[in-house]
C-alpha atoms as a PDB file:
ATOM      1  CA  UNK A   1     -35.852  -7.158  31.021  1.00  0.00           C
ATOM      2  CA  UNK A   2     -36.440  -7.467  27.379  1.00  0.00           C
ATOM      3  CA  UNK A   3     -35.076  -4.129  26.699  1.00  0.00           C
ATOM      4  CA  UNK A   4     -32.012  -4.806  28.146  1.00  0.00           C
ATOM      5  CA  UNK A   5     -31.693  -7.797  26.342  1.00  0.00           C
ATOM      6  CA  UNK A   6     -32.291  -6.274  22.776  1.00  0.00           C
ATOM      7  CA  UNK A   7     -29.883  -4.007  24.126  1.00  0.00           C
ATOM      8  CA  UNK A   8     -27.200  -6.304  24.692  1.00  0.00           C
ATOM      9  CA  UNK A   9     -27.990  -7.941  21.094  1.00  0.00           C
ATOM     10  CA  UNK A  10     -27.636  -5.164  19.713  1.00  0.00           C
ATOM     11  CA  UNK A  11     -24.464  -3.452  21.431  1.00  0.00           C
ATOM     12  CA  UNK A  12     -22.897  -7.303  20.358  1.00  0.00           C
ATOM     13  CA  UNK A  13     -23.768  -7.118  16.855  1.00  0.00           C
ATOM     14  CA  UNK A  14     -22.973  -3.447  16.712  1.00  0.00           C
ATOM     15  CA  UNK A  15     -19.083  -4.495  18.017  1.00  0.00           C
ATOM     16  CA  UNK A  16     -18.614  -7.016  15.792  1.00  0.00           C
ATOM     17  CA  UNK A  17     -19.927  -5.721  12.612  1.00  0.00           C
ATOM     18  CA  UNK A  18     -17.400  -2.553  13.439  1.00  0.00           C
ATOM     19  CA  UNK A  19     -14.346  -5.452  14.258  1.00  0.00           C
ATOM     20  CA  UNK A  20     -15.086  -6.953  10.790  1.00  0.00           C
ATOM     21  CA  UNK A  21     -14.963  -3.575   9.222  1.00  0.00           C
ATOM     22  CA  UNK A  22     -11.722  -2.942  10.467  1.00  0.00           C
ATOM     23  CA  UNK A  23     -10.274  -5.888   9.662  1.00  0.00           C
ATOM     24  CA  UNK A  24     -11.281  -5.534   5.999  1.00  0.00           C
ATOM     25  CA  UNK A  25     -10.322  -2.005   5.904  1.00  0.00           C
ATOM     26  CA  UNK A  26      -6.438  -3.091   6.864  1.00  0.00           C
ATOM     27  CA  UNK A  27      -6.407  -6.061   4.855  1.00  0.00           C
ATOM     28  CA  UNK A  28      -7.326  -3.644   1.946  1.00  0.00           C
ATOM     29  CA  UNK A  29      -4.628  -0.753   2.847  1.00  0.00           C
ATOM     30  CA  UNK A  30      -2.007  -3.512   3.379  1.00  0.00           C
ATOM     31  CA  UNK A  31      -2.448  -5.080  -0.086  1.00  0.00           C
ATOM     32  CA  UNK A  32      -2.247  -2.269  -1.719  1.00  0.00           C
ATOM     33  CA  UNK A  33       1.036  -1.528   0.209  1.00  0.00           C
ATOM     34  CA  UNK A  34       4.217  -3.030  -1.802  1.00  0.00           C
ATOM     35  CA  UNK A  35       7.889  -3.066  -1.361  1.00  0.00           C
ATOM     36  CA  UNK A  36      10.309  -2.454  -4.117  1.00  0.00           C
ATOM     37  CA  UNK A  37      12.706  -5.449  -4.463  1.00  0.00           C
ATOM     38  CA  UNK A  38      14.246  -4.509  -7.630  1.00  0.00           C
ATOM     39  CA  UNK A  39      14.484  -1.767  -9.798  1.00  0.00           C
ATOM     40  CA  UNK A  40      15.534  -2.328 -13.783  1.00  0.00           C
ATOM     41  CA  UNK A  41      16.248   1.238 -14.919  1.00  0.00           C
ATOM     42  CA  UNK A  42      17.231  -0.041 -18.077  1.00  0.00           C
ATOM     43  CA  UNK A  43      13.819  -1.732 -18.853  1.00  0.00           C
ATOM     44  CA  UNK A  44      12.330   0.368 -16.880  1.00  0.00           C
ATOM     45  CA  UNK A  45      10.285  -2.528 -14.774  1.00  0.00           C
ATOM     46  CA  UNK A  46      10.035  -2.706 -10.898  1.00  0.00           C
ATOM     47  CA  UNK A  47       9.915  -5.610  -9.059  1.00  0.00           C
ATOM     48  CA  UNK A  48       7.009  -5.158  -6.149  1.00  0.00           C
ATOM     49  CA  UNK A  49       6.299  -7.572  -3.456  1.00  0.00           C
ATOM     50  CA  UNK A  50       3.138  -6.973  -0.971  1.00  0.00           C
ATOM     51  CA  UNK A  51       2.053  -9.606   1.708  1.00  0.00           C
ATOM     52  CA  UNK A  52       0.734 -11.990  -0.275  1.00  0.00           C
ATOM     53  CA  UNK A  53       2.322 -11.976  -4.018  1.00  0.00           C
ATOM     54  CA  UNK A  54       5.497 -11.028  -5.977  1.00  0.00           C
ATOM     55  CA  UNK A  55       4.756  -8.747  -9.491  1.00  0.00           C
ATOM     56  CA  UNK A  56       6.823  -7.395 -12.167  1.00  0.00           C
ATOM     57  CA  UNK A  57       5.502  -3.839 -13.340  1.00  0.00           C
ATOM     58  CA  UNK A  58       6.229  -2.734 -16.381  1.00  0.00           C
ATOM     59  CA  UNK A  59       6.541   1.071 -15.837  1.00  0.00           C
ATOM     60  CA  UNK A  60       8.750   2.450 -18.318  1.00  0.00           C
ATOM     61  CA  UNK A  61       7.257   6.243 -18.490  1.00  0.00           C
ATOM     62  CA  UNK A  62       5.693   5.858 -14.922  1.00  0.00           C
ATOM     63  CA  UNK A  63       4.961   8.951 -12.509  1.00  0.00           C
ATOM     64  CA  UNK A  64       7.484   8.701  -9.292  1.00  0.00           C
ATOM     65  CA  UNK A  65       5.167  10.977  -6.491  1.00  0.00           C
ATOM     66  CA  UNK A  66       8.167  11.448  -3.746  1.00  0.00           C
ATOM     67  CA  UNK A  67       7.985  13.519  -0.494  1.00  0.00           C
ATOM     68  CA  UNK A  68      10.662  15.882  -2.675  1.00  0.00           C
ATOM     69  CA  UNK A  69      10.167  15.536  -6.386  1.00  0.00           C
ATOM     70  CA  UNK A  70       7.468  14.488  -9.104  1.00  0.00           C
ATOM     71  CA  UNK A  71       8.805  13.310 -11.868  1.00  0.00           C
ATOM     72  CA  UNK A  72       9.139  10.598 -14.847  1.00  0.00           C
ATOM     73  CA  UNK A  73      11.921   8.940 -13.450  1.00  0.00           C
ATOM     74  CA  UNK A  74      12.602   5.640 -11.976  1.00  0.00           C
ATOM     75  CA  UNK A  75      16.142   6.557 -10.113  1.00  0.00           C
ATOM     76  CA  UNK A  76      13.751   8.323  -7.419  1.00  0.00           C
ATOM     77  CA  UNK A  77      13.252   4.278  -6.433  1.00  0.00           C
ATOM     78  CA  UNK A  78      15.382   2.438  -3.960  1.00  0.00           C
ATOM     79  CA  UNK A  79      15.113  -1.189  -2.765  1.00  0.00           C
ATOM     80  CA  UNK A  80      13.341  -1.414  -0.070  1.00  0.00           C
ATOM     81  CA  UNK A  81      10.997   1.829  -0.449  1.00  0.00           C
ATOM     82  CA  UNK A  82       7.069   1.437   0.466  1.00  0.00           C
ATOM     83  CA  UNK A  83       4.861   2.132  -2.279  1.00  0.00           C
ATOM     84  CA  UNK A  84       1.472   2.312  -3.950  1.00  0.00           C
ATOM     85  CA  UNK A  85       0.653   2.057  -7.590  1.00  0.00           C
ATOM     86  CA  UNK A  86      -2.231   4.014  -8.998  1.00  0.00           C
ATOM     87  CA  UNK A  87      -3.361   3.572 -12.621  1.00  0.00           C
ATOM     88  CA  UNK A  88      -5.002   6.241 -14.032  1.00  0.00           C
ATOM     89  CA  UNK A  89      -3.849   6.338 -17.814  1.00  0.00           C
ATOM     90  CA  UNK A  90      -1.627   4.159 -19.944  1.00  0.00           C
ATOM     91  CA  UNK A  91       1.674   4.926 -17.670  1.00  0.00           C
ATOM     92  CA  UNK A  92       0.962   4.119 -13.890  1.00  0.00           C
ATOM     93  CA  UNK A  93       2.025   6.111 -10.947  1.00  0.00           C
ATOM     94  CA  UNK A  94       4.191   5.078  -8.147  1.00  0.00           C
ATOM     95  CA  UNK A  95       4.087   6.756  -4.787  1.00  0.00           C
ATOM     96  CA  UNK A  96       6.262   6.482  -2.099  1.00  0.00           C
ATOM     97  CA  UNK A  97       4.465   6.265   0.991  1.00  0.00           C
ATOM     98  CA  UNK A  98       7.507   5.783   2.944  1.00  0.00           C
ATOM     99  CA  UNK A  99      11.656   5.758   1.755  1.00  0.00           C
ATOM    100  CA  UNK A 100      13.801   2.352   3.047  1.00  0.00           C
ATOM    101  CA  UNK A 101      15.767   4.560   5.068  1.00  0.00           C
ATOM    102  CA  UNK A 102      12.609   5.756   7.137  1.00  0.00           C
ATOM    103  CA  UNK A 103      11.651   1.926   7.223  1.00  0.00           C
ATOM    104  CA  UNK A 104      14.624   0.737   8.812  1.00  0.00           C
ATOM    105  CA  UNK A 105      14.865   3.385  11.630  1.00  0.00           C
ATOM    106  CA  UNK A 106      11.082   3.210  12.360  1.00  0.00           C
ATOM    107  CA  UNK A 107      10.524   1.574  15.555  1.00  0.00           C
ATOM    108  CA  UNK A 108       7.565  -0.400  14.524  1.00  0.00           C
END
């Protein structure tokens, strides 16, 4: 009887501490996820919006990572694109995770 018990304790604690994982681990890749609203070519800044804020980054000599190209240049951008920013040195380094014309004929 009071195996089975401590059993159930723990199999209920076990579940829960694993559902509050999870939920921190997608609130954390989900913030970090941003959509381009506007790109300034001429000042080189982005506009980036996530789930919970709206920033202006200043990237004028940033890293674009694309699915076909690396390079310094900010035209590899669209409106609408899915992206990460990783700041390693003084310029930062977008990534597209996903283009907007993949996002609007996903079926998610």
């Amino acid at each position: 009887m009071v195996t089975r018990a401590l059993g159930a304790i723990m199999t209920v604690g076990m579940l829960s501490a694993s559902a509050a994982w999870a939920g921190n681990l997608t609130d954390a890749l989900e913030s970090d996820r941003m959509t381009v609203v506007k790109v300034d070519k001429a000042t080189g800044g982005v506009l980036l919006r996530n789930g919970v804020s709206v920033n202006w980054l200043e990237a004028p000599g940033a890293m674009i990572v694309a699915p076909h190209a690396t390079k310094r240049d900010l035209g590899l951008l669209n409106t609408g694109d899915i992206v990460r920013v990783r700041r390693d040195g003084a310029a930062p380094t977008i990534i597209i995770l996903r283009s907007a014309a993949d996002e609007i004929g996903s079926l998610e």
